[in-house]
Protein backbone atom coordinates (compact mmCIF):
# COMPACT_ATOMS: atom_id res chain seq x y z
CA UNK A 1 0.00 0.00 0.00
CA UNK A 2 1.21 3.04 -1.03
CA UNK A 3 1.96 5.98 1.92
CA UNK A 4 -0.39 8.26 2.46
CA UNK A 5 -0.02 12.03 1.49
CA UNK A 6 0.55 13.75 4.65
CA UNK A 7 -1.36 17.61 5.17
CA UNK A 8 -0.73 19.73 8.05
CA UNK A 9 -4.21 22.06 8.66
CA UNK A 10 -2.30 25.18 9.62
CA UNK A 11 -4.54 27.57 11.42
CA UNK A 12 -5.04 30.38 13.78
CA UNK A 13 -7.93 30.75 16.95
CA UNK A 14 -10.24 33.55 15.21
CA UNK A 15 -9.51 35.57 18.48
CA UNK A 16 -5.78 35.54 17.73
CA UNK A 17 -6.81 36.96 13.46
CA UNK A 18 -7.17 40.24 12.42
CA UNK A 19 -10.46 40.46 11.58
CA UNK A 20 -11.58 37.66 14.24
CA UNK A 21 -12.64 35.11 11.47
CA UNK A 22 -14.87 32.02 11.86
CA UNK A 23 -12.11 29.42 12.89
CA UNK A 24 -12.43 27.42 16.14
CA UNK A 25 -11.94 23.54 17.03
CA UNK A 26 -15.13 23.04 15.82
CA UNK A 27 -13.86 24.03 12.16
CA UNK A 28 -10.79 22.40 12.18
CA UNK A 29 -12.39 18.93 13.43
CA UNK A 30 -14.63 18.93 10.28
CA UNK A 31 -11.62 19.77 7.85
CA UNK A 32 -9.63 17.10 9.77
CA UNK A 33 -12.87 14.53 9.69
CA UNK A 34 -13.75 15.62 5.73
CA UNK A 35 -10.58 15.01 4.15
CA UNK A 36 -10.09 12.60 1.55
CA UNK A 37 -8.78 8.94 2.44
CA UNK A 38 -5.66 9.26 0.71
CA UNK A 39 -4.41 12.00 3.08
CA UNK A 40 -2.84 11.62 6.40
CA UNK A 41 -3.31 14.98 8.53
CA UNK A 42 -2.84 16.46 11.59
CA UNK A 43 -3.86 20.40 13.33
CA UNK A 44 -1.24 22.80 13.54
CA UNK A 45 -2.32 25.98 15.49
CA UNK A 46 0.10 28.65 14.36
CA UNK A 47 2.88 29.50 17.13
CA UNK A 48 4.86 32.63 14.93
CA UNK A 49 7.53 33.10 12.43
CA UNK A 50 10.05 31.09 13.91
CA UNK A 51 12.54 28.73 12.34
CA UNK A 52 10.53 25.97 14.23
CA UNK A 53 7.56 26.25 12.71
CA UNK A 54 9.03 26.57 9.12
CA UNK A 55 11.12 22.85 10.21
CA UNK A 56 7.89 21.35 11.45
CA UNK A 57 5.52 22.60 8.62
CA UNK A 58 7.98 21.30 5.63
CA UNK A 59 7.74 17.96 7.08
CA UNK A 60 4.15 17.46 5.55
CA UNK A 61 3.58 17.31 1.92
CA UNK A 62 1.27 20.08 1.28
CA UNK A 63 0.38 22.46 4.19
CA UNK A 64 -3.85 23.13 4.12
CA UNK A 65 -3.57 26.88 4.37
CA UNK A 66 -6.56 28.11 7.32
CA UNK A 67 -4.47 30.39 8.58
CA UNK A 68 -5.96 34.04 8.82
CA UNK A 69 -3.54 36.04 9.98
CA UNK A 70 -1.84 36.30 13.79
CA UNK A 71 -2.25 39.16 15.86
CA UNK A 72 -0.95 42.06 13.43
CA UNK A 73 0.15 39.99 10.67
CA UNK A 74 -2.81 39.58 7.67
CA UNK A 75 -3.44 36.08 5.46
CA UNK A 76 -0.90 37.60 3.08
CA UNK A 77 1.85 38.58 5.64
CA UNK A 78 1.18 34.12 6.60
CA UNK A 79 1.08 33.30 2.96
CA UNK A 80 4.48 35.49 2.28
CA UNK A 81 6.49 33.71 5.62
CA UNK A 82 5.18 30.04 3.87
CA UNK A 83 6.13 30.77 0.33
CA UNK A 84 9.36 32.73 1.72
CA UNK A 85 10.31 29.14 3.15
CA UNK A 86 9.07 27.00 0.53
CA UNK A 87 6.13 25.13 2.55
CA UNK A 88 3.66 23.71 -0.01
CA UNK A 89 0.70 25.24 0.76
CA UNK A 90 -3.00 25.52 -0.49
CA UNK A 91 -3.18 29.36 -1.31
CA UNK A 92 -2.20 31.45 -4.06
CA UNK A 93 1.31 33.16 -4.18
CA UNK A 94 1.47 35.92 -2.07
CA UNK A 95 1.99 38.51 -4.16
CA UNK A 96 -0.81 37.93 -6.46
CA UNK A 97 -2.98 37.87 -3.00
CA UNK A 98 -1.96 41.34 -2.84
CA UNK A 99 -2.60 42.54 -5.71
CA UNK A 100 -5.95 40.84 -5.57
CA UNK A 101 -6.77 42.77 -2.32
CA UNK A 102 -5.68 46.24 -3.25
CA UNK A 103 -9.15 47.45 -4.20
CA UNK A 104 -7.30 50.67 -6.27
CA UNK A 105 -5.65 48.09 -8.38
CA UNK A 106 -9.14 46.96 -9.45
CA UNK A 107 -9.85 49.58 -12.22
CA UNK A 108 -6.90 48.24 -14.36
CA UNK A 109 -7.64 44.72 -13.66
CA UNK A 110 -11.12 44.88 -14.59
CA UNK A 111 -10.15 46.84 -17.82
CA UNK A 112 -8.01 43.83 -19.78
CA UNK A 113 -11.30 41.80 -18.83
CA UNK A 114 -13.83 44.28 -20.65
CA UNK A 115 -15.50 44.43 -17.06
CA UNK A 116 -16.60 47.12 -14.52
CA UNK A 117 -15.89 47.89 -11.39
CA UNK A 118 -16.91 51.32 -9.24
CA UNK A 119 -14.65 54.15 -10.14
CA UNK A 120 -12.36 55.78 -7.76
CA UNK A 121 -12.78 59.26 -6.73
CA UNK A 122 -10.19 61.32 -6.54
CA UNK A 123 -11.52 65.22 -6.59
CA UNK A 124 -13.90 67.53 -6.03
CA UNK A 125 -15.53 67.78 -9.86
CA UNK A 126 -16.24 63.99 -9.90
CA UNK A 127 -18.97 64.50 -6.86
CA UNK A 128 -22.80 64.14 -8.77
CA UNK A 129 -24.85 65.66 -6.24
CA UNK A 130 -27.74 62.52 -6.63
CA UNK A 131 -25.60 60.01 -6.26
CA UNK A 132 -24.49 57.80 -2.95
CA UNK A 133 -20.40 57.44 -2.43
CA UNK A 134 -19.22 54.34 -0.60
CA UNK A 135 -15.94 54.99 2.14
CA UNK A 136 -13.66 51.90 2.01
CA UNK A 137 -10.26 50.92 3.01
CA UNK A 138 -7.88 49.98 0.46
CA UNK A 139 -6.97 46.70 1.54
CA UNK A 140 -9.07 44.37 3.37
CA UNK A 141 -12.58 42.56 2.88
CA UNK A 142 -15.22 44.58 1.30
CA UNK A 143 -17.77 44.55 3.96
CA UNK A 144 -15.39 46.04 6.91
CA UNK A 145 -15.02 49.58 8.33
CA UNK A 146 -17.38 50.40 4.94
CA UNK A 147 -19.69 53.75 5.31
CA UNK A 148 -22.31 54.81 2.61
CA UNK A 149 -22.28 58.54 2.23
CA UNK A 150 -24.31 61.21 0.62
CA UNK A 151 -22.51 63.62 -1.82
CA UNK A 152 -21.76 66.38 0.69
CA UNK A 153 -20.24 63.84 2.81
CA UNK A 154 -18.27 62.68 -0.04
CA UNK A 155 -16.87 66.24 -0.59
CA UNK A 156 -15.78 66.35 3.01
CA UNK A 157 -13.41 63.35 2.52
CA UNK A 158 -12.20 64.55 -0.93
CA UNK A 159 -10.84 67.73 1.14
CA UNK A 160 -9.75 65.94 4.13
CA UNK A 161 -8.43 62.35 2.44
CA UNK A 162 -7.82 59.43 5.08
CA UNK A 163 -4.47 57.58 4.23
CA UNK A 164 -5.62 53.86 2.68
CA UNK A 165 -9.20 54.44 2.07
CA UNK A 166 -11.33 54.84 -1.19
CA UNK A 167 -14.07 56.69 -2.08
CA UNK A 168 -16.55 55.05 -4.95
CA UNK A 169 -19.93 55.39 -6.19
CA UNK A 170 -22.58 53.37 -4.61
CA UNK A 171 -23.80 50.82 -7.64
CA UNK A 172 -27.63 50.22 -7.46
CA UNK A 173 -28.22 46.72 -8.33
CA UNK A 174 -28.02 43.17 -7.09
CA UNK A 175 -25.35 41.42 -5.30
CA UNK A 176 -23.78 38.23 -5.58
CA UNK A 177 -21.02 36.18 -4.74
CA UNK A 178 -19.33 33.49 -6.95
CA UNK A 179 -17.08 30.59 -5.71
CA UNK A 180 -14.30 29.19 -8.32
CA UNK A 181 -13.20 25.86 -7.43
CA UNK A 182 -11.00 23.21 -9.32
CA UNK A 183 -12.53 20.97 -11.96
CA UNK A 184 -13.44 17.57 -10.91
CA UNK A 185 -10.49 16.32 -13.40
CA UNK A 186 -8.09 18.85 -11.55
CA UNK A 187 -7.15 20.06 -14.91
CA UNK A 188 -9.04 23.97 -14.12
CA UNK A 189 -11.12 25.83 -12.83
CA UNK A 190 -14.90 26.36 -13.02
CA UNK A 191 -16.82 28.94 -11.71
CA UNK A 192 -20.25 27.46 -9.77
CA UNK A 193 -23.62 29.20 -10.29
CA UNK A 194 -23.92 32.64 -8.44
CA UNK A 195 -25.47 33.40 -5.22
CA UNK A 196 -27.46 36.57 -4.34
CA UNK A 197 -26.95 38.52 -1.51
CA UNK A 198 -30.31 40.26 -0.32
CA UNK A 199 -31.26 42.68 2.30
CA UNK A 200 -33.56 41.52 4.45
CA UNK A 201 -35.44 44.58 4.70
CA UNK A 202 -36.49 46.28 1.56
CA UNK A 203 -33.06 48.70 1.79
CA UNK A 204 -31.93 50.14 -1.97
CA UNK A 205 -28.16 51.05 0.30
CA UNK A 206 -26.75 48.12 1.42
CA UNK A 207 -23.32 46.10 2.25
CA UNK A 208 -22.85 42.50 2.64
CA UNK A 209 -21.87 41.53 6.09
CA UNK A 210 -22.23 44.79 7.25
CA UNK A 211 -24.63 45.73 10.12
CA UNK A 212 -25.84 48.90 8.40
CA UNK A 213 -28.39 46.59 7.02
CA UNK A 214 -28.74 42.88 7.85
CA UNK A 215 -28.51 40.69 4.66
CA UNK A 216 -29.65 36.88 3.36
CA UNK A 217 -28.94 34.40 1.26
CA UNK A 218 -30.33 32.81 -1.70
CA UNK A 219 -28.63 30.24 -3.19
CA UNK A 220 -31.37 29.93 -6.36
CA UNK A 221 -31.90 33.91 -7.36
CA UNK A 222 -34.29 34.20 -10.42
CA UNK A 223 -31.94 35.63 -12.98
CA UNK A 224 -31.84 34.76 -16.79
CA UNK A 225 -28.98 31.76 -18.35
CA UNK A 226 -27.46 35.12 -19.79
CA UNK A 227 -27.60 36.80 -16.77
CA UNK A 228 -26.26 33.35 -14.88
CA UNK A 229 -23.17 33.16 -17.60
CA UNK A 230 -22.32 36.21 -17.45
CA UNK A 231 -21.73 36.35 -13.67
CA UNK A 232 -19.55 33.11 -13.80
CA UNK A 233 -17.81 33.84 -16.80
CA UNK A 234 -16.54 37.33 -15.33
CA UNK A 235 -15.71 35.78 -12.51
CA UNK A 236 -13.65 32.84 -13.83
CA UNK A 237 -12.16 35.18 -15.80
CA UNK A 238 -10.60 37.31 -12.98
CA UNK A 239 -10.01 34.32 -10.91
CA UNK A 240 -7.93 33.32 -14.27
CA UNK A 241 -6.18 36.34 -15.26
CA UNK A 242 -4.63 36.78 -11.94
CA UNK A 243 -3.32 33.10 -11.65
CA UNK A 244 -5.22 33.01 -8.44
CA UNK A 245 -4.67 29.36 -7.03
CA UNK A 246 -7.18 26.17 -5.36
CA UNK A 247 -10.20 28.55 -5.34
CA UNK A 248 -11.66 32.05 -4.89
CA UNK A 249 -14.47 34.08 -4.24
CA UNK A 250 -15.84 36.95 -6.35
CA UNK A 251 -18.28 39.55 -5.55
CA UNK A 252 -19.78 41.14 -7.91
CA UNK A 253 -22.90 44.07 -8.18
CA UNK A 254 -25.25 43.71 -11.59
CA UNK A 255 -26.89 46.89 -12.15
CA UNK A 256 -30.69 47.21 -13.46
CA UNK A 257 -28.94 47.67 -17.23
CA UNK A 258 -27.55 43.80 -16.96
CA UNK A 259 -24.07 45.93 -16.47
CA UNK A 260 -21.44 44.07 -13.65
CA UNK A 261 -19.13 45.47 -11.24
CA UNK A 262 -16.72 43.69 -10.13
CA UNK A 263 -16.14 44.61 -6.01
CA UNK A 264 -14.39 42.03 -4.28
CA UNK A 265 -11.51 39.57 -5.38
CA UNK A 266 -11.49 36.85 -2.11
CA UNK A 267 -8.31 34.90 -2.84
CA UNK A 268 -8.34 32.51 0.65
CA UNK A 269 -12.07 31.86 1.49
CA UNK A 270 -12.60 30.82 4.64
CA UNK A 271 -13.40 27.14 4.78
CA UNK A 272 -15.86 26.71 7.95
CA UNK A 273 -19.07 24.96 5.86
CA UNK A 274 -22.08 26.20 8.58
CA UNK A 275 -20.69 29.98 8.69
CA UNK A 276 -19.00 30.14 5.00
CA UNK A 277 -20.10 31.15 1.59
CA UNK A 278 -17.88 29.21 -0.29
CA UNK A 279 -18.48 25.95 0.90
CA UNK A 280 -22.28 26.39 1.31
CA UNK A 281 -22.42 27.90 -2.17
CA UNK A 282 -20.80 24.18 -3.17
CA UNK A 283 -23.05 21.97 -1.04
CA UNK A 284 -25.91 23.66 -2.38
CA UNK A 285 -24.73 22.73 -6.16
CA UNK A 286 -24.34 19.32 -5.20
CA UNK A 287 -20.40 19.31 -4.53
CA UNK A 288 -20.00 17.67 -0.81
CA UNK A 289 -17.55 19.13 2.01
CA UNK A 290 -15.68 16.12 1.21
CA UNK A 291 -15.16 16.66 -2.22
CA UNK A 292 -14.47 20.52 -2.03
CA UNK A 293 -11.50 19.60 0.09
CA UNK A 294 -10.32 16.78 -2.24
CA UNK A 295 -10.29 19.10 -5.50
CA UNK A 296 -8.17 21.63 -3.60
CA UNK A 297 -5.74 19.46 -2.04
CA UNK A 298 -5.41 17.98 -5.47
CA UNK A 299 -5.01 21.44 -7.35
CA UNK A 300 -2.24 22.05 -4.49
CA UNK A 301 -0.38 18.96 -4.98
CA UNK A 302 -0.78 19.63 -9.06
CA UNK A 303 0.97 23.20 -8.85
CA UNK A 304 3.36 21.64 -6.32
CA UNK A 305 4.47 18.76 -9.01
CA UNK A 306 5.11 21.94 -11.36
CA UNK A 307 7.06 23.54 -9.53
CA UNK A 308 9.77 20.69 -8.77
């Protein structure tokens, strides 16, 4: 019998992240009890940079990337130390995380796709007094430290700018979210049908996640095939373009035109399947906890084979 492919499940207590994300025990017991057969695993709560943890972790095979940040140090800042020290892991490289996460960077991005996303004011003469601004930080998920703002309110931070955050239009429309997964042959990527992220209140101003106005799910929206295409194939197609790697989530505004706006580019979904979008979005389309973990370890262990 042949050995068994051996993953470390490197993670960090959601108290001890950033943005206090959904990882407890709970979580990693259903990665550890979900895995495929072939794979030999154990928990690795992470203890620092240290030259310790780099020997331990590049004992395993492939290292199943959980980890959220620690204290002050983001997904990316964990991603860069793994990469840095050549520990297989399943994540995208760190740079391209970056880039993906720098919402200023989106404009270009979007622009080799033939896509939209909301334009970035930058002075005084792009204000249009009927229209709602959104206040973001540059980095960071979408939904955080957001504030919708009214055009005088907009003027105020054009004249008194806030290092590292953006100011947009609000775009009127729908929301939804797209996961992009591996294949089941491992040999790409496929983008699964969209989700819709609805108020739960009749609200036309809203932000996912965001307690200005408390949102829902549904996992079957009543859109058109074109409509349904559309959304995956943008999203796929940013997922693609920036090499992003094992699977991502894209969120993405359509206004009442049919137009999309691309908003958020989530290169290391979080992986906890009763609080998560991405692995509910895949249980709902028929594609077990189980297998979701298989196709990504796979992907993983593909790239790694490349790389040798």
């Amino acid at each position: 019998m042949s050995a068994k492919t051996t993953v470390a499940i490197l993670y960090t207590p959601s108290e001890l992240t950033p943005w206090k994300e959904n990882i407890n025990q709970e979580t990693i017991d259903c990665l550890s009890n979900n895995l495929p057969d072939w794979v030999q695993s154990n928990s690795i709560s992470f203890q620092g940079f240290s030259h310790s943890s780099a020997l331990l972790l590049k004992q395993y095979d492939l290292v199943l990337n959980v980890c959220y940040g620690y204290y002050e140090a983001d997904q990316v800042d964990i991603t860069k130390w793994l990469s840095e020290h050549s520990i297989h892991h399943t994540g995208s490289d760190p740079e391209t995380m970056l880039i993906a996460q720098d919402k200023s960077l989106l404009p270009d991005i979007c622009s080799h796709l033939d896509l939209n996303t909301p334009s970035l004011i930058t002075e005084l003469s792009m204000i249009n007094e009927h229209t709602q601004y959104i206040y973001k930080p540059r980095f960071g998920s979408c939904h955080r430290n957001i504030s919708i703002l009214s055009a005088a309110d907009a003027k105020t931070k054009i004249e008194n700018p806030e290092s590292e955050m953006l100011l947009q239009p609000y775009i009127l429309g729908r929301e939804f979210s797209l996961a992009i997964i591996p294949s089941e042959n491992i040999k790409d990527y496929i983008a699964l049908k969209p989700v819709e992220i609805l108020p739960k209140e009749s609200n036309d101003f809203f932000i996912a996640g965001n307690s200005i106005v408390l949102t829902t799910k549904n996992f079957s929206p009543d859109i058109t095939v074109y409509e349904e295409k559309k959304l995956m194939e943008s999203a796929l197609n940013i997922h693609n373009y920036l090499g992003l790697s094992c699977m991502s989530r894209i969120d993405i505004r359509m206004n009442d035109k049919g137009d999309i706006f691309v908003l958020d580019i989530n290169t290391l979904p979080n992986l906890d399947p009763d609080h998560s979008l991405l692995p509910k979005i895949c249980i709902h389309q028929g594609i077990n906890y189980n297998t979701l973990l298989d196709r990504v370890i796979k992907m993983a262990l593909k790239l790694k084979s490349k790389e040798v």
